[in-house]
C-alpha atoms as a PDB file:
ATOM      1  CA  UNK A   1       0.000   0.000   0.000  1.00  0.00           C
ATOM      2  CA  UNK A   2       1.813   3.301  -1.096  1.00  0.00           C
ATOM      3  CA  UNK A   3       1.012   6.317   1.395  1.00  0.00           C
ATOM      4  CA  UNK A   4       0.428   9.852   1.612  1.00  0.00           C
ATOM      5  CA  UNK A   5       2.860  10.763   4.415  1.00  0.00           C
ATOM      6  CA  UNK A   6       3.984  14.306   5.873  1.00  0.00           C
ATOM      7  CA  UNK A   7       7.142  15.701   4.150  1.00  0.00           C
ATOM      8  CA  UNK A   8       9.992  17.537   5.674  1.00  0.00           C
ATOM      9  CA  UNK A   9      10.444  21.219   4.708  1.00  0.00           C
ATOM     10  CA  UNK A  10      13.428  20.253   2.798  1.00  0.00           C
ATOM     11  CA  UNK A  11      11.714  18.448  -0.247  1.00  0.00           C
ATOM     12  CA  UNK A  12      13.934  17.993  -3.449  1.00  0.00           C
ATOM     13  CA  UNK A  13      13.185  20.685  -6.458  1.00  0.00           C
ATOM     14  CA  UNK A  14      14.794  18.359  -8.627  1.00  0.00           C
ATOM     15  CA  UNK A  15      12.125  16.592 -10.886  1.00  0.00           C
ATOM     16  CA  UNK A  16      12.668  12.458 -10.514  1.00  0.00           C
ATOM     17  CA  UNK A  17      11.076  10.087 -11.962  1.00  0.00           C
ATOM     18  CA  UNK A  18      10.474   8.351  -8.420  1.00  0.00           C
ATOM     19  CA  UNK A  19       9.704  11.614  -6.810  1.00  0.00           C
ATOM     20  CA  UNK A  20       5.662  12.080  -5.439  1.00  0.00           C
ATOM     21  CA  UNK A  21       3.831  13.205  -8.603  1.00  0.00           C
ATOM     22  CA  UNK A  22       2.838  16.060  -6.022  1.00  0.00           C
ATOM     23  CA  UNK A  23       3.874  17.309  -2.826  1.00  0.00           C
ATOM     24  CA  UNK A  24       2.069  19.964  -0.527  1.00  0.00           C
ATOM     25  CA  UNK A  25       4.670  21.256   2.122  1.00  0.00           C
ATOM     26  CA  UNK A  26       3.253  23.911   4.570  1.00  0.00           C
ATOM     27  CA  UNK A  27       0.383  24.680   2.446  1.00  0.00           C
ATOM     28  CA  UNK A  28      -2.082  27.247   4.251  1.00  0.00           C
ATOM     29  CA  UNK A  29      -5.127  28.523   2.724  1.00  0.00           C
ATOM     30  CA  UNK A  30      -6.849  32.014   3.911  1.00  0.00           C
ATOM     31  CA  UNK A  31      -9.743  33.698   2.522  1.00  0.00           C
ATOM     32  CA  UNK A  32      -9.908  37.251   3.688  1.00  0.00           C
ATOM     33  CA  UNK A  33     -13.792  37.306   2.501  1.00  0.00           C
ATOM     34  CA  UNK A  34     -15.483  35.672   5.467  1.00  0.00           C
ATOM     35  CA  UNK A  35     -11.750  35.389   7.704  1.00  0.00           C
ATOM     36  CA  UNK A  36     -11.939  31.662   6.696  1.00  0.00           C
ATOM     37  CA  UNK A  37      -8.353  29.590   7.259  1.00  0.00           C
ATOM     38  CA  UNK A  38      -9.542  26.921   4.707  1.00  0.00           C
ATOM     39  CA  UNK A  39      -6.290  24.793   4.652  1.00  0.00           C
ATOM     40  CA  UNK A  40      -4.185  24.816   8.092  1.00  0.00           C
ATOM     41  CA  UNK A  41      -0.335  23.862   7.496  1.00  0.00           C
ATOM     42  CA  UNK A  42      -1.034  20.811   5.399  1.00  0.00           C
ATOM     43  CA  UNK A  43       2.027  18.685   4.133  1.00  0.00           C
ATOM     44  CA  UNK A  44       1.311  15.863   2.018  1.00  0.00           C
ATOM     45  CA  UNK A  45       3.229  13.342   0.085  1.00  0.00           C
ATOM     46  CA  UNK A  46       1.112  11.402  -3.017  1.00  0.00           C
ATOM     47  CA  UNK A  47       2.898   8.910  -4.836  1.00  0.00           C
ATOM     48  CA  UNK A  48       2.482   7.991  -8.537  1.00  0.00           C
ATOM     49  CA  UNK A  49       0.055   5.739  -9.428  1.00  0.00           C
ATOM     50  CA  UNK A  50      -1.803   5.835  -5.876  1.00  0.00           C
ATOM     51  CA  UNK A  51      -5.415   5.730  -5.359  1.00  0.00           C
ATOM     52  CA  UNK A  52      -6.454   8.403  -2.353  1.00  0.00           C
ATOM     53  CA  UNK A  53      -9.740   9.193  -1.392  1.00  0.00           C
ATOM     54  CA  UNK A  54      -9.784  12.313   1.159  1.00  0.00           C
ATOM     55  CA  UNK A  55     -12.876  12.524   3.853  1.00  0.00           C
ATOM     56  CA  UNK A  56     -13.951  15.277   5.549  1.00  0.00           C
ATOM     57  CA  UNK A  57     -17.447  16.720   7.132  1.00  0.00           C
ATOM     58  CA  UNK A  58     -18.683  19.959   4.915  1.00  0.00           C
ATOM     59  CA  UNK A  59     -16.382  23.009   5.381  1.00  0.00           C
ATOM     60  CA  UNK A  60     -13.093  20.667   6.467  1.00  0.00           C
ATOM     61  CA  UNK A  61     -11.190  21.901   3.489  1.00  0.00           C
ATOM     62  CA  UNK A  62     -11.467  18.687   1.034  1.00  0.00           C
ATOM     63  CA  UNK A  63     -12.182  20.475  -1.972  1.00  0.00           C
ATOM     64  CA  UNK A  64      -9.838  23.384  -1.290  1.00  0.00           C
ATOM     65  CA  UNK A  65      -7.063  20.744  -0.604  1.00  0.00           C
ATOM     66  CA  UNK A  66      -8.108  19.516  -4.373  1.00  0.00           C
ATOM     67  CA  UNK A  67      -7.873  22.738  -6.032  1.00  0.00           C
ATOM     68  CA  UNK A  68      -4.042  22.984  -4.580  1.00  0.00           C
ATOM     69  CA  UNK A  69      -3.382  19.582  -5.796  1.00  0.00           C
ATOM     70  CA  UNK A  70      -5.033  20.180  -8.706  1.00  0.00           C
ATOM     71  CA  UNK A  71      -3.180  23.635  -9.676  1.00  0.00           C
ATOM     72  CA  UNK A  72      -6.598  25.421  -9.934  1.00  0.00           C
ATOM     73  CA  UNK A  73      -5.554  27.559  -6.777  1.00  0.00           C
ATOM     74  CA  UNK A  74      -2.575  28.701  -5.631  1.00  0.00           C
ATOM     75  CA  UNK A  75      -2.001  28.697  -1.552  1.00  0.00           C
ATOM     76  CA  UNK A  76      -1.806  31.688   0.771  1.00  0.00           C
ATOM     77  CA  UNK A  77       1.585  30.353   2.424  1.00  0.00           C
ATOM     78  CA  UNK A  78       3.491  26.574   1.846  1.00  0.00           C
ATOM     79  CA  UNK A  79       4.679  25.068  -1.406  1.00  0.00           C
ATOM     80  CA  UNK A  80       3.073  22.618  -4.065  1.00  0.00           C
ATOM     81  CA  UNK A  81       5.766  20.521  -5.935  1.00  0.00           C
ATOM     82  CA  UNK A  82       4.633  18.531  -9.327  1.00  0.00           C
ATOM     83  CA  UNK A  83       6.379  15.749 -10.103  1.00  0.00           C
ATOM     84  CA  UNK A  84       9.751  17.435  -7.705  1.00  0.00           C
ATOM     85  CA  UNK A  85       9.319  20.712  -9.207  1.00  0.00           C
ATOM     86  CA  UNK A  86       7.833  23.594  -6.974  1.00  0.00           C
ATOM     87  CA  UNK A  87       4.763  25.442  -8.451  1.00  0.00           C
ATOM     88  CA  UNK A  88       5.938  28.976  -8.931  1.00  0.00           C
ATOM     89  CA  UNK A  89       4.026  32.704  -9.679  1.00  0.00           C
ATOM     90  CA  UNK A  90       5.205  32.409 -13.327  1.00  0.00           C
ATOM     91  CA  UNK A  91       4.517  28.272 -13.852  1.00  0.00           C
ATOM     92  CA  UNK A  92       1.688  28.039 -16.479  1.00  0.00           C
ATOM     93  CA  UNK A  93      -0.880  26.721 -14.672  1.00  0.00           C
ATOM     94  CA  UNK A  94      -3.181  26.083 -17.962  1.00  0.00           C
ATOM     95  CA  UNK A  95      -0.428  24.216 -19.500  1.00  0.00           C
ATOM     96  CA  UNK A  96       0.592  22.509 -16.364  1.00  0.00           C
ATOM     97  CA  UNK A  97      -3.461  21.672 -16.276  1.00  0.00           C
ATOM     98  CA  UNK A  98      -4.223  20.453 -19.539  1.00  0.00           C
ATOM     99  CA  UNK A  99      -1.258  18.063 -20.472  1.00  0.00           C
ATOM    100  CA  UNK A 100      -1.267  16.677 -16.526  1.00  0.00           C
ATOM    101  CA  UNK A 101      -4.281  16.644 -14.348  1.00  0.00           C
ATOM    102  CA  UNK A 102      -7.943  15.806 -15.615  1.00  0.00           C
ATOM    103  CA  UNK A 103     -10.818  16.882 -13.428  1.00  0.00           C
ATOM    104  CA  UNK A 104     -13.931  14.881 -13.048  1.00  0.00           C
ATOM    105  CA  UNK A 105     -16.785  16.716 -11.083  1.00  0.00           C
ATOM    106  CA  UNK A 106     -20.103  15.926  -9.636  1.00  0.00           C
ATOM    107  CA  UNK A 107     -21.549  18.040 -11.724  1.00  0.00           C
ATOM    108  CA  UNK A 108     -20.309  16.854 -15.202  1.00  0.00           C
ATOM    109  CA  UNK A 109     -19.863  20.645 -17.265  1.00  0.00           C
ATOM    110  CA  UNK A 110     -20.205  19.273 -20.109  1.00  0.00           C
ATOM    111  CA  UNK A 111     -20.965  22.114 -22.775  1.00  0.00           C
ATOM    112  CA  UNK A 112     -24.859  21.673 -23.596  1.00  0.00           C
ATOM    113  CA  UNK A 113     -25.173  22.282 -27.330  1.00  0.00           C
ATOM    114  CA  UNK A 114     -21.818  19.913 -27.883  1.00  0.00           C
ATOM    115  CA  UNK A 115     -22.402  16.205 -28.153  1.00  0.00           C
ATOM    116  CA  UNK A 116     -20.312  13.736 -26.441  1.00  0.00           C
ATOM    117  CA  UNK A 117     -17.888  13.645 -29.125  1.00  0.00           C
ATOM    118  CA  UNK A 118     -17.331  17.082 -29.176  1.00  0.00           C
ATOM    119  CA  UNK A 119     -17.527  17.545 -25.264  1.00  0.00           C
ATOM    120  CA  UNK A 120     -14.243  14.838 -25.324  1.00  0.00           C
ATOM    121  CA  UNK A 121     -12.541  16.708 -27.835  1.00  0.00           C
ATOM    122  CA  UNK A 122     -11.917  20.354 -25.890  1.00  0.00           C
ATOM    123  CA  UNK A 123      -8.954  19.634 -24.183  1.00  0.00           C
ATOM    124  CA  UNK A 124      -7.372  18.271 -27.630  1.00  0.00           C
ATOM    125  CA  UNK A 125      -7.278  21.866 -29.011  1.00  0.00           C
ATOM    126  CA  UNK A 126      -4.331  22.345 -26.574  1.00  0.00           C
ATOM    127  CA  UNK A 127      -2.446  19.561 -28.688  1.00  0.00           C
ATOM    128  CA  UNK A 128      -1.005  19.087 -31.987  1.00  0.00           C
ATOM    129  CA  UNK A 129      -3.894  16.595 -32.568  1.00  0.00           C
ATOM    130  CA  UNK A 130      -5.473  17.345 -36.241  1.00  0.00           C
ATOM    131  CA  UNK A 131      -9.215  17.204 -36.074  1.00  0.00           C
ATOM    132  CA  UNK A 132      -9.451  13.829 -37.620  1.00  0.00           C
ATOM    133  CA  UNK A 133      -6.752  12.345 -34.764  1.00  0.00           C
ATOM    134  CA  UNK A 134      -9.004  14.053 -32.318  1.00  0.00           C
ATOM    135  CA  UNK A 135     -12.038  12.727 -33.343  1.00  0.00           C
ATOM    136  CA  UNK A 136     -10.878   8.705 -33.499  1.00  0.00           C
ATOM    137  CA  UNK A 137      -9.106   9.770 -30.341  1.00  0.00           C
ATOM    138  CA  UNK A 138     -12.846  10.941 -28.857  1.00  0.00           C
ATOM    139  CA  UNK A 139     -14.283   7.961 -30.212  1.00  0.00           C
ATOM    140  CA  UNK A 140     -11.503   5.714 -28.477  1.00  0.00           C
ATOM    141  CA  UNK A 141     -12.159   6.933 -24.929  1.00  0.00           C
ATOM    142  CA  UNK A 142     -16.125   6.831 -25.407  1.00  0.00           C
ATOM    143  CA  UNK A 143     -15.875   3.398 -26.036  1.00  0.00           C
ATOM    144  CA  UNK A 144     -13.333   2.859 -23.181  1.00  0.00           C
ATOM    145  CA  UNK A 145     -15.846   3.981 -20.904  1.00  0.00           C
ATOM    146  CA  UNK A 146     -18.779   1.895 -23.024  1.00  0.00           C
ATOM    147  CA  UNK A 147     -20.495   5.001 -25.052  1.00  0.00           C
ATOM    148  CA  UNK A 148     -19.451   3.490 -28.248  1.00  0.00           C
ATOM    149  CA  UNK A 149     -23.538   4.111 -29.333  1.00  0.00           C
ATOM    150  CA  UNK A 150     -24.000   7.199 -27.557  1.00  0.00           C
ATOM    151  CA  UNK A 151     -21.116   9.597 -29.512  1.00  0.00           C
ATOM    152  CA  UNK A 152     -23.854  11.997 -31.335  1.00  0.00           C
ATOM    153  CA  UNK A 153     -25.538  12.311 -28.133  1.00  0.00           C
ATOM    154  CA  UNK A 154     -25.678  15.713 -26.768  1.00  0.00           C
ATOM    155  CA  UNK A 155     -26.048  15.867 -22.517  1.00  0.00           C
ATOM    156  CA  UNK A 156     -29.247  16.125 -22.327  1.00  0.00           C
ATOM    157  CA  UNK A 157     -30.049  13.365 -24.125  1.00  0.00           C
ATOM    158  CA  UNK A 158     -27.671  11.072 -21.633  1.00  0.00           C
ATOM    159  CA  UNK A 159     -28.907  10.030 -18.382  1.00  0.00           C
ATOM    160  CA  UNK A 160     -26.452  11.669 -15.261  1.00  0.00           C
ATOM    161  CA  UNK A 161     -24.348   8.036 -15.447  1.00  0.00           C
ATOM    162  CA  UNK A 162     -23.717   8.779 -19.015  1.00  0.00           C
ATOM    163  CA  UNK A 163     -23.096  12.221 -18.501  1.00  0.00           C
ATOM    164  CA  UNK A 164     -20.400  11.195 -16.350  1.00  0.00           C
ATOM    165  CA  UNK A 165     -18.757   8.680 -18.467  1.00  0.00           C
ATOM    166  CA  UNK A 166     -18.728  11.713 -20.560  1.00  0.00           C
ATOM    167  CA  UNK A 167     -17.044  13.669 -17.885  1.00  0.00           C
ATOM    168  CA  UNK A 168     -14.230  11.064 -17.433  1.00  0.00           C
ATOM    169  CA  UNK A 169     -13.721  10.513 -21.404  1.00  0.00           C
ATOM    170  CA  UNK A 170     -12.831  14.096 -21.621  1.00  0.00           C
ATOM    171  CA  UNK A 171     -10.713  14.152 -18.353  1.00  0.00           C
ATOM    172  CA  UNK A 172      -8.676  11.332 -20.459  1.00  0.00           C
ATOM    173  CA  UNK A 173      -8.526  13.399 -23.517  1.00  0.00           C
ATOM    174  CA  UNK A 174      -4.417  14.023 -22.764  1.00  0.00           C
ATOM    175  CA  UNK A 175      -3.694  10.666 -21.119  1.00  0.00           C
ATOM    176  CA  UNK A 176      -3.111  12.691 -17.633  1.00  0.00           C
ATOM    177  CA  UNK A 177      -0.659  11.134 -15.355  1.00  0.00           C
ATOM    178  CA  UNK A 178      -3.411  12.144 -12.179  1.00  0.00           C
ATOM    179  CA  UNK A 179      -7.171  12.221 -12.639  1.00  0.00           C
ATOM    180  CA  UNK A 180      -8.923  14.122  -9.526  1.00  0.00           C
ATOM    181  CA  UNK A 181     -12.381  13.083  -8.947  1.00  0.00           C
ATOM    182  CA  UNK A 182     -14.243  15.638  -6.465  1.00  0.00           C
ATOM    183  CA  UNK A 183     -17.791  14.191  -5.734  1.00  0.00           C
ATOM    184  CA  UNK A 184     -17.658  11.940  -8.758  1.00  0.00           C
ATOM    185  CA  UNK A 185     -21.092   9.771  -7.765  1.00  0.00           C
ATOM    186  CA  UNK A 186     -22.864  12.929  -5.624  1.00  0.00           C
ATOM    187  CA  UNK A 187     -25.028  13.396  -8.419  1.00  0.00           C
ATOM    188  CA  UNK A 188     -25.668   9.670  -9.386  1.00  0.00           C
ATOM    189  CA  UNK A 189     -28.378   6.780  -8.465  1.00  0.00           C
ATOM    190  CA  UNK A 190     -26.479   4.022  -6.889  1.00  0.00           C
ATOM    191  CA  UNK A 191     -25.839   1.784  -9.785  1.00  0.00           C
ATOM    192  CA  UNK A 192     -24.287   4.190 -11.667  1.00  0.00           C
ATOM    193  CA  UNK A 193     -22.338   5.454  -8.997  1.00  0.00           C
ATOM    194  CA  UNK A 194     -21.318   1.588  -8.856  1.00  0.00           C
ATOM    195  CA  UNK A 195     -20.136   1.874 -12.659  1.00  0.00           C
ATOM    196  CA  UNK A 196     -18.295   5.044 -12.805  1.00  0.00           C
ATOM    197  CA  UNK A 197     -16.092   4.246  -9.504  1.00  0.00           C
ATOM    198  CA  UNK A 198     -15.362   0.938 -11.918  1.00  0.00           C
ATOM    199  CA  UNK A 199     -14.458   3.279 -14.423  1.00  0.00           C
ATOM    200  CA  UNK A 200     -12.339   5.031 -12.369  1.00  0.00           C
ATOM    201  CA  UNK A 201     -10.701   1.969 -10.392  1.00  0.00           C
ATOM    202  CA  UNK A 202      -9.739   0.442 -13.232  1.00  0.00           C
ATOM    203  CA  UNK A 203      -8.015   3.523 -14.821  1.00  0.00           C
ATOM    204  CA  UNK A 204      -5.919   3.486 -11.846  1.00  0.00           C
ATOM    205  CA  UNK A 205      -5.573  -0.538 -11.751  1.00  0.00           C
ATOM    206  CA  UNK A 206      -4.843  -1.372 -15.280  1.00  0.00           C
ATOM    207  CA  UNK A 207      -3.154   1.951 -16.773  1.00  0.00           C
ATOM    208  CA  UNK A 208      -1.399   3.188 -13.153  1.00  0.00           C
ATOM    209  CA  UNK A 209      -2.912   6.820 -13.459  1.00  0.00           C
ATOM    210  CA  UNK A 210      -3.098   8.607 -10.027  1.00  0.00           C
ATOM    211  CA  UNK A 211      -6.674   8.846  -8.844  1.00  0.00           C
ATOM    212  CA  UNK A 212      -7.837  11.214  -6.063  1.00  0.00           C
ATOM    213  CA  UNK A 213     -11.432  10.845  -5.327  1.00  0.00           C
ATOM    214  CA  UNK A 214     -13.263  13.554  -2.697  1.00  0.00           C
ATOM    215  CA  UNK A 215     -16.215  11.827  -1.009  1.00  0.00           C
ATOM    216  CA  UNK A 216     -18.610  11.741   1.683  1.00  0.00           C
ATOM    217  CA  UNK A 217     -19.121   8.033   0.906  1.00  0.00           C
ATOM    218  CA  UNK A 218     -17.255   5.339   3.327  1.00  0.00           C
ATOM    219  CA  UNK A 219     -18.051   2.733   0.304  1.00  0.00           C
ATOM    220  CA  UNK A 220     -16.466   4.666  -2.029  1.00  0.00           C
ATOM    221  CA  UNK A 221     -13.733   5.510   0.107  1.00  0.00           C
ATOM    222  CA  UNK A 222     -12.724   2.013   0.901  1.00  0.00           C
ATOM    223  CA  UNK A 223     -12.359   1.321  -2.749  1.00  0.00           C
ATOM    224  CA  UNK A 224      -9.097   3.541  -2.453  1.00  0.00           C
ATOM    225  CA  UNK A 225      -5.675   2.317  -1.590  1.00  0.00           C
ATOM    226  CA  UNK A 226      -5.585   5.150   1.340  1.00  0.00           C
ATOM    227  CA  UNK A 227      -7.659   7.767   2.633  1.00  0.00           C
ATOM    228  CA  UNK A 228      -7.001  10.713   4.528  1.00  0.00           C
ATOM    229  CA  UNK A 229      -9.642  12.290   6.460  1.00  0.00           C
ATOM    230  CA  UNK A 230      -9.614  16.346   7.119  1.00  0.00           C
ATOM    231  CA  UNK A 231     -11.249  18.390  10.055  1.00  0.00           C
ATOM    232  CA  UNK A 232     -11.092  22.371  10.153  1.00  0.00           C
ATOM    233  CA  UNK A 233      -8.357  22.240   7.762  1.00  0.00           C
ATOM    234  CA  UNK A 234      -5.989  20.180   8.938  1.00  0.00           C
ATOM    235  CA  UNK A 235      -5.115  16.032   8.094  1.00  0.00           C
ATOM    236  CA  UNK A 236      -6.247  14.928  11.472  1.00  0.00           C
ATOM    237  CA  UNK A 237      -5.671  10.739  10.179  1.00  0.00           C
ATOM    238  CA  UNK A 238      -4.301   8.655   7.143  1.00  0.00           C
END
């Protein structure tokens, strides 16, 4: 079982290949809007290829501590290293974004008047893909996650399980090294919350992406190799 461990102020800068695909050392997070210390001195170690699923009662700071891990925020105080490298004021977030992390979220985005195809294929503008490569491309990861028949579907002619498949195809679009996964099943019956954690699990089982799953659900969470639980803020237990 790999684990997410505290690190030691000191953490190399130099990018290895065996290094935690991300670190948080020290990381605080304060909003001055409401006086709200969201993240509280966190250090974190999360190793390549793990699956983590973080717990937390509303308000404990499990979504915040996503957005740091997922470069969509940067933190008040405290480092985030990627892959050994520290995350600086000039890094390129977007690129950093777009050819590393995908983002599943309970509530799907997917762009309305787009069908599934075309939802899948956003992130591919980014790349060097021509539009035929990203279309076969699209196709590939709809059928991965077993849309084969539903390409030409727009959202709102998917049921929320589909939608979500959706979701996950287009987090795949750049073959991310770490997929984060905040509330993946919140919005789902219970089947299909079944299907698209088996989605996800075997993503991280049988191509070795890291998966980081938020969740209020103790089923959900025991699928994960580890889980850390957060309270006001802080890791209180791995």
């Amino acid at each position: 079982m790999t684990k997410a461990s505290e690190v030691g102020t000191q953490a190399n800068t130099t990018m290895l290949s065996d290094s935690p695909i991300v670190s948080l050392v020290g990381v605080t997070k304060h909003y001055a809007e409401g006086n709200v210390k969201a993240l509280d001195n966190v250090s974190l170690d999360i190793a390549r290829g793990d699956f983590l699923s973080i717990m937390g009662p509303s308000g404990s700071g499990k979504s915040t501590m996503l957005n740091m891990i997922g470069a969509l925020d940067r933190p008040t105080t405290g480092d985030v290293l990627f892959s050994g490298q520290r995350i600086q004021s000039n890094t390129n977030l977007d690129q950093l974004r777009s050819q590393q992390i995908g983002f599943v979220f309970q509530s799907f985005y997917l762009l309305p008047n787009l069908t599934a195809l075309e939802n899948v294929q956003i992130p591919m503008f980014e790349t060097s893909r021509d539009s035929q490569q990203r279309i076969m491309h699209a196709k590939r990861l709809l059928e991965q996650v077993g849309l084969a028949n539903r390409v030409n579907h727009l959202p709102k002619q998917l049921s929320n399980g589909q939608r979500q498949r959706v979701a996950i195809a287009r987090a795949l679009a750049n073959s991310p090294a770490m997929v984060l996964a905040d509330e993946p099943t919140g919005a789902l019956d219970s089947q299909s919350g079944i299907d698209i954690m088996k989605v996800l699990s075997e993503l991280n089982s049988q191509h070795g992406t890291t998966l980081i799953v938020v969740t209020h659900d103790q089923n959900i969470a025991d699928q994960a190799k580890q889980t850390i639980y957060i309270k006001d803020g802080q890791v209180v237990a791995t």
